[in-house]
Protein backbone atom coordinates (compact mmCIF):
# COMPACT_ATOMS: atom_id res chain seq x y z
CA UNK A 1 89.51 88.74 118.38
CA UNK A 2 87.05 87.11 116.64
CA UNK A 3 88.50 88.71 113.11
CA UNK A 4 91.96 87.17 114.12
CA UNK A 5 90.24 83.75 114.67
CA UNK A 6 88.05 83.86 111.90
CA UNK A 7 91.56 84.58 109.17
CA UNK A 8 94.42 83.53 111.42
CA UNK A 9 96.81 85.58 109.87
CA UNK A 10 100.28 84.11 108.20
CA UNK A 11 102.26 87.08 107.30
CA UNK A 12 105.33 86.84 104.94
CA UNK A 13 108.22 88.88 103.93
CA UNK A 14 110.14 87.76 101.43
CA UNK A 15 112.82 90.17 101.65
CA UNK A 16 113.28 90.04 105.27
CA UNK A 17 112.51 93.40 105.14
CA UNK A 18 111.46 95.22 108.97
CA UNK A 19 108.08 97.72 108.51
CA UNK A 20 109.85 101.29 109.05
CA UNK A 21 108.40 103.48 111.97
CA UNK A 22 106.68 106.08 111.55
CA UNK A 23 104.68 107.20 109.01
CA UNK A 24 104.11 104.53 106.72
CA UNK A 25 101.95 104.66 103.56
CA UNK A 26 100.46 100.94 102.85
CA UNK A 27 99.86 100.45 99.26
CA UNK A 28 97.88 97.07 98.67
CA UNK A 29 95.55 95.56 96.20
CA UNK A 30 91.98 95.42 96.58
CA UNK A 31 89.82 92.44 96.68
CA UNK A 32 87.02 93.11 99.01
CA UNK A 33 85.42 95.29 101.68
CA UNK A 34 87.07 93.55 104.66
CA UNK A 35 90.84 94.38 103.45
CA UNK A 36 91.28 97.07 105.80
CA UNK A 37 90.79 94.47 108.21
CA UNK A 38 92.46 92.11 106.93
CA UNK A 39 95.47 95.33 106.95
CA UNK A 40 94.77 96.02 110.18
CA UNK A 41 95.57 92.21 111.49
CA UNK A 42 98.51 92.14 109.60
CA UNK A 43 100.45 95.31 111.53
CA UNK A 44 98.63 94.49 115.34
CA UNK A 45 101.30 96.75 116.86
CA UNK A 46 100.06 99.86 114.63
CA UNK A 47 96.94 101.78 114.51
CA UNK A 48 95.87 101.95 110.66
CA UNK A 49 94.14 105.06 109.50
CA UNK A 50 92.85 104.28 105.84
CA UNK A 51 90.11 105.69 103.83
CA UNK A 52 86.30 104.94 103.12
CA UNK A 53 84.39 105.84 100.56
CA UNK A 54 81.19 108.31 101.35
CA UNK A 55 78.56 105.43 100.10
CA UNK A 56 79.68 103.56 103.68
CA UNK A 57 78.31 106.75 106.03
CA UNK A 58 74.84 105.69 105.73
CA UNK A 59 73.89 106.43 108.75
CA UNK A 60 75.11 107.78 112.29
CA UNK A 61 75.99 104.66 113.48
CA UNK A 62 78.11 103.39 110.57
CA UNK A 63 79.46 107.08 110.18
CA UNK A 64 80.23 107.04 114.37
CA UNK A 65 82.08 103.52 113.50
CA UNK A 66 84.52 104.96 110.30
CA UNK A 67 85.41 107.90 112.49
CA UNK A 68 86.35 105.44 115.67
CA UNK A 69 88.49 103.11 113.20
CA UNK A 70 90.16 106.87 111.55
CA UNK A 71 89.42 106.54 109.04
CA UNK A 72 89.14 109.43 106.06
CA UNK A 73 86.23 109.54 104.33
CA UNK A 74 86.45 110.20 100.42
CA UNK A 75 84.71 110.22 97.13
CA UNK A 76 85.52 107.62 94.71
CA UNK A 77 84.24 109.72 91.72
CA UNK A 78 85.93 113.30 92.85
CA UNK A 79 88.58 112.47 94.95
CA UNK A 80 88.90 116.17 97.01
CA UNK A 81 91.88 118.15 97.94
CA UNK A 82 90.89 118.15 101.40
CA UNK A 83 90.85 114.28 101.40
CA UNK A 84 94.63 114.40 100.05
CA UNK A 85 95.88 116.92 102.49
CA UNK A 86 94.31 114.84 104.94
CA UNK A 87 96.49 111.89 104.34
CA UNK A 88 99.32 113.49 104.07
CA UNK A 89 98.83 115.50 107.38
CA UNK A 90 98.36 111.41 109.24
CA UNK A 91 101.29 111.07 107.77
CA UNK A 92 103.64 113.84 109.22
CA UNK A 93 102.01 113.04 112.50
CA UNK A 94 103.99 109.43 112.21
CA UNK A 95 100.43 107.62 111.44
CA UNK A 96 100.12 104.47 108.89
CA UNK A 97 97.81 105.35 106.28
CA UNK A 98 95.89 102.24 103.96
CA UNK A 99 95.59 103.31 100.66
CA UNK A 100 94.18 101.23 97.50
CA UNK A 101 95.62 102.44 94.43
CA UNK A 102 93.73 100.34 91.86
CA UNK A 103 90.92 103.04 93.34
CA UNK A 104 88.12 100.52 93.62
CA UNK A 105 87.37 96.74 94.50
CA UNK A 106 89.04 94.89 91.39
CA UNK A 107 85.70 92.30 91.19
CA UNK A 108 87.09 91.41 87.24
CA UNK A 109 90.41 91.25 87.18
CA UNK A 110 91.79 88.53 90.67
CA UNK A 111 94.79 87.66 88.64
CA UNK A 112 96.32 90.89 87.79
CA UNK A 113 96.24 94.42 89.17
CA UNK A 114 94.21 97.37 87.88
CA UNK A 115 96.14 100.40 86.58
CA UNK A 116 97.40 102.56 89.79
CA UNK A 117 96.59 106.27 90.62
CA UNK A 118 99.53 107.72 90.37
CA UNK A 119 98.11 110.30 93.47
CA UNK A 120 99.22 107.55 96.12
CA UNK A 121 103.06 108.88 95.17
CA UNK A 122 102.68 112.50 95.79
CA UNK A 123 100.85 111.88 98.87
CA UNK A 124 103.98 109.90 99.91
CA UNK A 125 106.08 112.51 98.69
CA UNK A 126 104.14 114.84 100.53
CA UNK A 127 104.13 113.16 103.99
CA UNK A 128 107.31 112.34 103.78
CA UNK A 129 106.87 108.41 104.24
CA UNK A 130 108.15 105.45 102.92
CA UNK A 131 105.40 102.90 100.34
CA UNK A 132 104.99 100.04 101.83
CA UNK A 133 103.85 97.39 99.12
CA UNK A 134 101.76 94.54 100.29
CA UNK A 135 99.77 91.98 98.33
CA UNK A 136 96.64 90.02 99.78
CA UNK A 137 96.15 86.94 98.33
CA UNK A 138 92.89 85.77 97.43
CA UNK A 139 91.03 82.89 99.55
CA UNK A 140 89.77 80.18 97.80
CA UNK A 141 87.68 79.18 101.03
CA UNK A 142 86.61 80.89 103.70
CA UNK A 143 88.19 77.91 105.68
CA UNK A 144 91.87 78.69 104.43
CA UNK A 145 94.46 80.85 106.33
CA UNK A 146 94.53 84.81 105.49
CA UNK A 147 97.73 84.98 103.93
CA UNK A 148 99.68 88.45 103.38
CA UNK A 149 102.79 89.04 101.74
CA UNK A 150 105.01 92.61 102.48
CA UNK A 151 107.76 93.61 100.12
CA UNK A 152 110.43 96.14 100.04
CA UNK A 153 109.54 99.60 101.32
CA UNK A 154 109.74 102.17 98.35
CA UNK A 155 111.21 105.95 99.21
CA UNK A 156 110.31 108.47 96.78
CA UNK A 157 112.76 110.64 97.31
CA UNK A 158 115.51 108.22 96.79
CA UNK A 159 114.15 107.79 93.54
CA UNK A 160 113.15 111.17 91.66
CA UNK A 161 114.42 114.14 94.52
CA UNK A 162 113.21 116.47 96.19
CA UNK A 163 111.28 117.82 93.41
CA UNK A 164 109.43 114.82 91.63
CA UNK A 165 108.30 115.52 88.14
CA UNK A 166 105.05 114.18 86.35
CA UNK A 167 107.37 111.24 84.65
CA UNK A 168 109.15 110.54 88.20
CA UNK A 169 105.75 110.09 89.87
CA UNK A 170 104.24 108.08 86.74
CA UNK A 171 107.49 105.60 86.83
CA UNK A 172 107.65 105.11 90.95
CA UNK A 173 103.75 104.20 90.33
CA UNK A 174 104.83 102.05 87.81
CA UNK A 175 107.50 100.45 89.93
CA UNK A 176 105.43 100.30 93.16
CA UNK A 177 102.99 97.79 90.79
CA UNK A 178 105.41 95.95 89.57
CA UNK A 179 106.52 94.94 93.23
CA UNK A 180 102.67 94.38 94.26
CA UNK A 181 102.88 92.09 91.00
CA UNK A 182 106.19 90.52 92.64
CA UNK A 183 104.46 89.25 95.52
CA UNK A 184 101.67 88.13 93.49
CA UNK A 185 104.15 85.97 91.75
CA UNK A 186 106.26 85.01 94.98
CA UNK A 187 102.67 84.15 96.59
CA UNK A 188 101.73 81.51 93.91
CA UNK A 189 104.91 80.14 94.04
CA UNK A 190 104.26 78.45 97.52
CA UNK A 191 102.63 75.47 98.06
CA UNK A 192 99.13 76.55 99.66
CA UNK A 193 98.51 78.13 96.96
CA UNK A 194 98.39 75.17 94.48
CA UNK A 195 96.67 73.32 97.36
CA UNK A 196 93.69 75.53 97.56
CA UNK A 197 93.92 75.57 93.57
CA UNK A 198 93.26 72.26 93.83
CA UNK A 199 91.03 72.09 96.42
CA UNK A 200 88.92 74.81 94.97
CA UNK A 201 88.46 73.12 91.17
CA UNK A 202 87.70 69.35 93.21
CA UNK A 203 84.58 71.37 94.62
């Protein structure tokens, strides 16, 4: 509750489009630690399972914490097998997995997207769930509105078969950035987002 208060929410969809039940792999961009919450807020109705890194298990309370929010622990630098086959195994139990594919916080680079690990793909592939593409916009004040935007859920094996090659996965990643980059665009677009523009360089 006091997360909900603190961002109060505004979800948008530009393309009307429902969030498919099930197992749903969220693909979004990455602009600081409290996304997955941010995530979380936006889909009340689902529980999110999405993954840590292993510098975050500190200690036993922080590592009791991760494992009561379910989420999969992994290493940034090696990311294991065990870690993949864990996502994809949420996933064919009907769970909705967070996933960053930029792979890291993007601290340089607010106005664009970092490259994509094309690894988010297979696992999709693999679970048998639909991407779901969603785009955080950036706060310019901790006093503005949390404002996500969802866009059109991608299906893998509409797009390259049953059995994706190297170039199918390479060009769905490609695609499923393009559409984060959409909703970048569609985002800045909208008037609150010249209005904390401005707000921001009167400060």
């Amino acid at each position: 509750l006091p997360m909900l208060l603190w961002f109060r929410p505004k979800v948008y969809r530009p393309m009307g489009t429902k969030t498919p039940k099930g197992a749903v792999l969220v693909s979004a961009n990455h602009i600081d630690l409290l996304d997955p919450v941010k995530i979380l807020l936006t889909f009340p109705g689902r529980r999110l399972h999405s993954l840590a890194t292993k510098d975050l298990y500190k200690n036993k309370l922080l590592t009791f914490f991760f494992n009561q929010m379910h989420c999969i622990q992994v290493d940034k630098a090696n990311f294991s097998v065990s870690a993949f086959h864990e996502v994809v195994s949420r996933l064919k139990d009907d769970r909705m997995v967070l996933i960053f594919p930029e792979g890291q916080v993007n601290t340089e680079k607010q106005d664009t997207l970092l490259a994509f690990k094309s690894g988010v793909v297979l696992m999709a592939h693999k679970g048998n769930a639909p991407i779901l593409p969603v785009y955080i916009a950036k706060r310019e004040s901790r006093w503005h509105r949390l404002r996500v935007f969802i866009g059109e859920p991608i299906f893998v094996g509409d797009m390259s078969g049953k059995m994706p090659t190297m170039q199918d996965l390479t060009t769905i990643c490609d695609t499923l950035r393009e559409r984060e980059l959409e909703l970048r665009k569609y985002s800045e677009s909208l008037p609150f987002y010249k209005k904390q523009k401005n707000e921001s360089e009167n400060n």
